[in-house]
PDB file of N, CA and C in Angstrom:
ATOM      1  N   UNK A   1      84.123 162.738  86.293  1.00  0.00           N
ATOM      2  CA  UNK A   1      83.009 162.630  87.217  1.00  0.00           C
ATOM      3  C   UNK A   1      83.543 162.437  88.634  1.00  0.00           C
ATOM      4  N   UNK A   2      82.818 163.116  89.808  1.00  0.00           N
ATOM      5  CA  UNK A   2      83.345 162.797  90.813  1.00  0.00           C
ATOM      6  C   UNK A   2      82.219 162.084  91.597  1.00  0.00           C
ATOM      7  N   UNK A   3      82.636 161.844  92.422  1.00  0.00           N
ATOM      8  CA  UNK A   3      81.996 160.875  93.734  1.00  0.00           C
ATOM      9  C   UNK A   3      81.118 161.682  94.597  1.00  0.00           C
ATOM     10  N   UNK A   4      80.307 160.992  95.136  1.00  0.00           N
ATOM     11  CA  UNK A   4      79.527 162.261  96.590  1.00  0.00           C
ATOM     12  C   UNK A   4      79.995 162.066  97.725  1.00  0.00           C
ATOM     13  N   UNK A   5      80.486 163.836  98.130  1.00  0.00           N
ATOM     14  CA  UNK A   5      81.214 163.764  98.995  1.00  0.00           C
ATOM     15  C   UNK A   5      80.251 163.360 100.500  1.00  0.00           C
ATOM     16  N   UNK A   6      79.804 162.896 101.561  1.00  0.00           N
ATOM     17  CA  UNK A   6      79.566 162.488 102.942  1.00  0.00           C
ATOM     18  C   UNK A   6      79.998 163.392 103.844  1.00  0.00           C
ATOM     19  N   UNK A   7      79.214 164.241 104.373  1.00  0.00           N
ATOM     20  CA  UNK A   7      79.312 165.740 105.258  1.00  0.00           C
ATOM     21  C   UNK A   7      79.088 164.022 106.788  1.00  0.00           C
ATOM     22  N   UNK A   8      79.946 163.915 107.122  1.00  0.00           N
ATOM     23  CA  UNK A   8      79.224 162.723 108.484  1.00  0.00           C
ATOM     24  C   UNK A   8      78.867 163.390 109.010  1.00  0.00           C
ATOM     25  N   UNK A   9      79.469 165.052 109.770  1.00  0.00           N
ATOM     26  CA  UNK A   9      78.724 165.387 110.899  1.00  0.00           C
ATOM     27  C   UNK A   9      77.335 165.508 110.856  1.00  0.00           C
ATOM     28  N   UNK A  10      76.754 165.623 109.747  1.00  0.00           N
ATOM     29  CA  UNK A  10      75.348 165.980 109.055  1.00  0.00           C
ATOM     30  C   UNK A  10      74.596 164.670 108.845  1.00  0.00           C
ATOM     31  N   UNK A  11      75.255 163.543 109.045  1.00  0.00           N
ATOM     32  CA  UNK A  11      74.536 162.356 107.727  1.00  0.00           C
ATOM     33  C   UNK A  11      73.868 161.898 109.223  1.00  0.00           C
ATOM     34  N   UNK A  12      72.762 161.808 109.022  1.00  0.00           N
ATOM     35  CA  UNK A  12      71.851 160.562 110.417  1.00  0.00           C
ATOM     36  C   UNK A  12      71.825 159.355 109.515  1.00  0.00           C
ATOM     37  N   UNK A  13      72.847 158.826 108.959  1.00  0.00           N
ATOM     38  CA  UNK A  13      72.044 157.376 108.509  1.00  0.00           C
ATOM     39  C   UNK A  13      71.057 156.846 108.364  1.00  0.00           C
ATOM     40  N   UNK A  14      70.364 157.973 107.506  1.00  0.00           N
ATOM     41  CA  UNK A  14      68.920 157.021 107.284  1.00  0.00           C
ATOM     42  C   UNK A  14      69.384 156.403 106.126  1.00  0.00           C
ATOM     43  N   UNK A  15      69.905 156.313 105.383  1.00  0.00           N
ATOM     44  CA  UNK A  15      69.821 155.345 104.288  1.00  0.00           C
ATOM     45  C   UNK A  15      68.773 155.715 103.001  1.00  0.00           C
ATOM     46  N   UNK A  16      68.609 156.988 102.761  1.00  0.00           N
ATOM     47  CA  UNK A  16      67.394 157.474 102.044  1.00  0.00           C
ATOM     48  C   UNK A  16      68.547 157.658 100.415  1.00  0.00           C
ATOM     49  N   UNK A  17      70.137 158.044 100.752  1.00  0.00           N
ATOM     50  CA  UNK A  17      71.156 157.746  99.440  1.00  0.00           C
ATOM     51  C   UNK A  17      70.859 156.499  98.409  1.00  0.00           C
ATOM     52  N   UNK A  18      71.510 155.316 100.128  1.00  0.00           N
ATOM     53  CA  UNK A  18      71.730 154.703  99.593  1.00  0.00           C
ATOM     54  C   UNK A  18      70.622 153.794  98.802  1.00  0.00           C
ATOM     55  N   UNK A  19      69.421 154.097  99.285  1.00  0.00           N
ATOM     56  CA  UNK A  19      68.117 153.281  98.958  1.00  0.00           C
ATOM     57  C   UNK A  19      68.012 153.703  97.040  1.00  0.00           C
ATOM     58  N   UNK A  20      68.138 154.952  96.777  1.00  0.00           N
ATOM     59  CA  UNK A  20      67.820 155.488  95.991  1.00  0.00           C
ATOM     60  C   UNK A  20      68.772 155.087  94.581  1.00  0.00           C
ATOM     61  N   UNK A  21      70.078 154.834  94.726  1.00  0.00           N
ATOM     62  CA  UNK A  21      70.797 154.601  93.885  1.00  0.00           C
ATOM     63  C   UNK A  21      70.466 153.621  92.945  1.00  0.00           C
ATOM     64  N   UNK A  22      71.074 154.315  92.114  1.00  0.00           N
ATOM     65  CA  UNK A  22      70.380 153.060  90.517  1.00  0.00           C
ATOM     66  C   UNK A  22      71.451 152.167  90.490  1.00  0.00           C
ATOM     67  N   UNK A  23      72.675 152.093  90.567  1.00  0.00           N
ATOM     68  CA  UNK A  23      73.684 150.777  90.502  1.00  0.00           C
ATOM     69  C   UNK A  23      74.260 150.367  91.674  1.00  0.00           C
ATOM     70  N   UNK A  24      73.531 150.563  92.978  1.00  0.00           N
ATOM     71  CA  UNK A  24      73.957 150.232  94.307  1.00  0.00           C
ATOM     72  C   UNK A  24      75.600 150.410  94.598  1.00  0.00           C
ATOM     73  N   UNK A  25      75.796 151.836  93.932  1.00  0.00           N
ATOM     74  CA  UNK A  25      77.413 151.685  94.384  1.00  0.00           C
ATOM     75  C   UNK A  25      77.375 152.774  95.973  1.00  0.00           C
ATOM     76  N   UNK A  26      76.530 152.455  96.639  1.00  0.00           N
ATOM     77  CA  UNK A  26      76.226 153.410  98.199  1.00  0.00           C
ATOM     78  C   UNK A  26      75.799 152.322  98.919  1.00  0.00           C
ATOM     79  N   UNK A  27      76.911 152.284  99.957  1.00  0.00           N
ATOM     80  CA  UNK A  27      76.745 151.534 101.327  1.00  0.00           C
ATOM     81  C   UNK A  27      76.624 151.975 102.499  1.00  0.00           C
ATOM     82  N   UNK A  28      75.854 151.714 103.289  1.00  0.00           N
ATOM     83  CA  UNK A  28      75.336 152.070 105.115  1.00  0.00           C
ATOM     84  C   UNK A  28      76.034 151.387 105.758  1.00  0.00           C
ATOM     85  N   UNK A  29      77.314 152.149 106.379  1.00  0.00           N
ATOM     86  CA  UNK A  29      78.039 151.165 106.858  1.00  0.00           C
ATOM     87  C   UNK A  29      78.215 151.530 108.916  1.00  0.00           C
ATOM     88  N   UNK A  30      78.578 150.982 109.920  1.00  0.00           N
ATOM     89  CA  UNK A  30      77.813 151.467 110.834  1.00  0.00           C
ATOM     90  C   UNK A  30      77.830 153.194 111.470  1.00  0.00           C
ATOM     91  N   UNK A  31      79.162 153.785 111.245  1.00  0.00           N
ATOM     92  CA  UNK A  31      79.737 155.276 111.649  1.00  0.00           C
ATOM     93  C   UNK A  31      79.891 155.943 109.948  1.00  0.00           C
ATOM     94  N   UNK A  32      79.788 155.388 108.811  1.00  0.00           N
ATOM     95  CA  UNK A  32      79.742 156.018 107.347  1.00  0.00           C
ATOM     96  C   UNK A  32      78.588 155.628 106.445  1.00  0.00           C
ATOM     97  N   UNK A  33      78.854 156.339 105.290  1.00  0.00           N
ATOM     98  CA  UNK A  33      78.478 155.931 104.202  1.00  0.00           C
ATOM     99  C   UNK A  33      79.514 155.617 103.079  1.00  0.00           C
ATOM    100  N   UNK A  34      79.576 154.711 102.409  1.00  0.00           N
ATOM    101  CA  UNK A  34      80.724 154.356 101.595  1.00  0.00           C
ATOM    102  C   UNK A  34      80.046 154.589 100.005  1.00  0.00           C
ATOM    103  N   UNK A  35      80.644 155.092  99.067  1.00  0.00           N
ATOM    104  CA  UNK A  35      80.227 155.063  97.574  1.00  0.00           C
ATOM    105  C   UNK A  35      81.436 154.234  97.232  1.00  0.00           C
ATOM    106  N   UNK A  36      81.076 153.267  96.192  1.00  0.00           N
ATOM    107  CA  UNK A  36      82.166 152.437  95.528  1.00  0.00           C
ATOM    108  C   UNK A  36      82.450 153.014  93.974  1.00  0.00           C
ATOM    109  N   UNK A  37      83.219 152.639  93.321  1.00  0.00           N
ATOM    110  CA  UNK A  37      83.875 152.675  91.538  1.00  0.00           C
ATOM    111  C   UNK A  37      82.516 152.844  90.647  1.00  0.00           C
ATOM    112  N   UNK A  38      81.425 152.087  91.220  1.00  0.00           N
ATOM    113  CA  UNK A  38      80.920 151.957  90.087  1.00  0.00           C
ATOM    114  C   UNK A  38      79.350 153.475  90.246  1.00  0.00           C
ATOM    115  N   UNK A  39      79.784 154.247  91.341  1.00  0.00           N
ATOM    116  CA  UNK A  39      79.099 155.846  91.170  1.00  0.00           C
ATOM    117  C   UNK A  39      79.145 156.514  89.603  1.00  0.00           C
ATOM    118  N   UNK A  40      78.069 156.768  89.587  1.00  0.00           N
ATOM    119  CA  UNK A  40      77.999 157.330  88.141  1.00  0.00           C
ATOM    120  C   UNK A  40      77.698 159.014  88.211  1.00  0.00           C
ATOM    121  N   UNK A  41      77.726 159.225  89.304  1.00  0.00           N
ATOM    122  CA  UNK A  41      77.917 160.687  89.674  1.00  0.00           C
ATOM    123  C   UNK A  41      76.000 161.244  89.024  1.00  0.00           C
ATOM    124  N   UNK A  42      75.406 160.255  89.170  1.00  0.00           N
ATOM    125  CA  UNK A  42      73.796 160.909  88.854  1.00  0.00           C
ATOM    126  C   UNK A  42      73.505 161.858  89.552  1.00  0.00           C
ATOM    127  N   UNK A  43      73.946 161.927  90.942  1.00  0.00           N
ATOM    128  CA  UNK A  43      73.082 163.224  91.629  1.00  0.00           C
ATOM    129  C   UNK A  43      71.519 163.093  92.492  1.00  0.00           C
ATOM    130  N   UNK A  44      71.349 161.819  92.227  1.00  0.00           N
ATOM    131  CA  UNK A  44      69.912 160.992  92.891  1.00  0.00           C
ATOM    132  C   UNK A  44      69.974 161.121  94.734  1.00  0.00           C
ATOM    133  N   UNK A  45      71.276 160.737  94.916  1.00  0.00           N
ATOM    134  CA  UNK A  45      71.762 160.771  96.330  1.00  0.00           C
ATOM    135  C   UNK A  45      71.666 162.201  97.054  1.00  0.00           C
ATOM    136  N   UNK A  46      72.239 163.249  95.905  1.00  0.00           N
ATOM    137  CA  UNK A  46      72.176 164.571  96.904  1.00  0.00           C
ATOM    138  C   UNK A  46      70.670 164.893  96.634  1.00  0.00           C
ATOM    139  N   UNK A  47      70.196 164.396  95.850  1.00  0.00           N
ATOM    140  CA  UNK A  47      68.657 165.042  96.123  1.00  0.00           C
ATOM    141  C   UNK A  47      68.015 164.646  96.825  1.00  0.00           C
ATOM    142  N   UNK A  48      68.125 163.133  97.461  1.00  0.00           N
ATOM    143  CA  UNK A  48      67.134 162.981  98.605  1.00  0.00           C
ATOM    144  C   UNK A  48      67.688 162.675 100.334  1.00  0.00           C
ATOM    145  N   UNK A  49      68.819 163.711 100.618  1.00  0.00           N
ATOM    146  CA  UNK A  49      68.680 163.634 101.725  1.00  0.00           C
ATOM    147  C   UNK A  49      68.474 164.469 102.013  1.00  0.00           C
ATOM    148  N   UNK A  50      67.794 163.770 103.656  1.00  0.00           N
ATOM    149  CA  UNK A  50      66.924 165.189 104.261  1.00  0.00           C
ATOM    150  C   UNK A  50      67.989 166.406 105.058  1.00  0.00           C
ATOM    151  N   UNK A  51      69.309 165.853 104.664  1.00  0.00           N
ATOM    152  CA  UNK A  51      69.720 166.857 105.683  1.00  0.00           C
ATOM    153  C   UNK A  51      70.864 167.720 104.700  1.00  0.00           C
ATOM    154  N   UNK A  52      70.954 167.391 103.297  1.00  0.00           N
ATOM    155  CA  UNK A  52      72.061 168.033 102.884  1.00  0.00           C
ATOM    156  C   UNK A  52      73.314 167.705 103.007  1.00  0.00           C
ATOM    157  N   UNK A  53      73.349 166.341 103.519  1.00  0.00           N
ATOM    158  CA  UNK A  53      74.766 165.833 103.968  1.00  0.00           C
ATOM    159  C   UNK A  53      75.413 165.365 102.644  1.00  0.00           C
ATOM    160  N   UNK A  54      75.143 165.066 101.479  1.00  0.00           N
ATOM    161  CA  UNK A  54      75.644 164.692 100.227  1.00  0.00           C
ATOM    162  C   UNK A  54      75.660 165.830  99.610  1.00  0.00           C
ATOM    163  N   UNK A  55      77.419 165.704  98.737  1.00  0.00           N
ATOM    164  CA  UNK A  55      77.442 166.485  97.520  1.00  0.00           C
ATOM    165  C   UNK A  55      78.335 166.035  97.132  1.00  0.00           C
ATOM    166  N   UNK A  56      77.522 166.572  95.232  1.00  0.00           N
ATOM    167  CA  UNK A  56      78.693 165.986  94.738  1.00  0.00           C
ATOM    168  C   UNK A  56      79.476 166.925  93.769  1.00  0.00           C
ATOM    169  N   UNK A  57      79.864 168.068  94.667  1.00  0.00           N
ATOM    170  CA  UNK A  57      80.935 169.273  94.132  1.00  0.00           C
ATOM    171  C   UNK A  57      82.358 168.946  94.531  1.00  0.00           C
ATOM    172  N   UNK A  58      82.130 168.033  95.507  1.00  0.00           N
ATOM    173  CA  UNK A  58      83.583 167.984  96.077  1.00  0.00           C
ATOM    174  C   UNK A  58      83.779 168.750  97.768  1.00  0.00           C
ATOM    175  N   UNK A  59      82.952 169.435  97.993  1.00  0.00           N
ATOM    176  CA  UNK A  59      82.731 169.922  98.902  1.00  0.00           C
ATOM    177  C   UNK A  59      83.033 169.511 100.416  1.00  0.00           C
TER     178      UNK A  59
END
């Protein structure tokens, strides 16, 4: 399983990832977004941002 990758130039920090996550392993941090160990690679995150800035192909 991999992690979601964070496009920053794309991400406006709304926090719409990290809100969404079922085991809070997504943090709003002030210039990133951080995913920790315990990502379960659900896919919840790339579906609700509005800008496409999450994936989790590796991309």
């Amino acid at each position: 399983m991999s992690k979601p990758c964070i496009d920053l130039d794309a991400c406006m920090r709304c926090g719409a990832c990290v809100g969404t996550c079922p085991v809070n392993a997504m943090f709003l941090k002030e210039y990133t977004v951080e995913v920790n160990d315990d990502c379960t690679s659900c896919g919840l995150c790339e579906k609700v941002c509005p800008v496409g800035a999450v994936s989790l192909g590796g991309e």
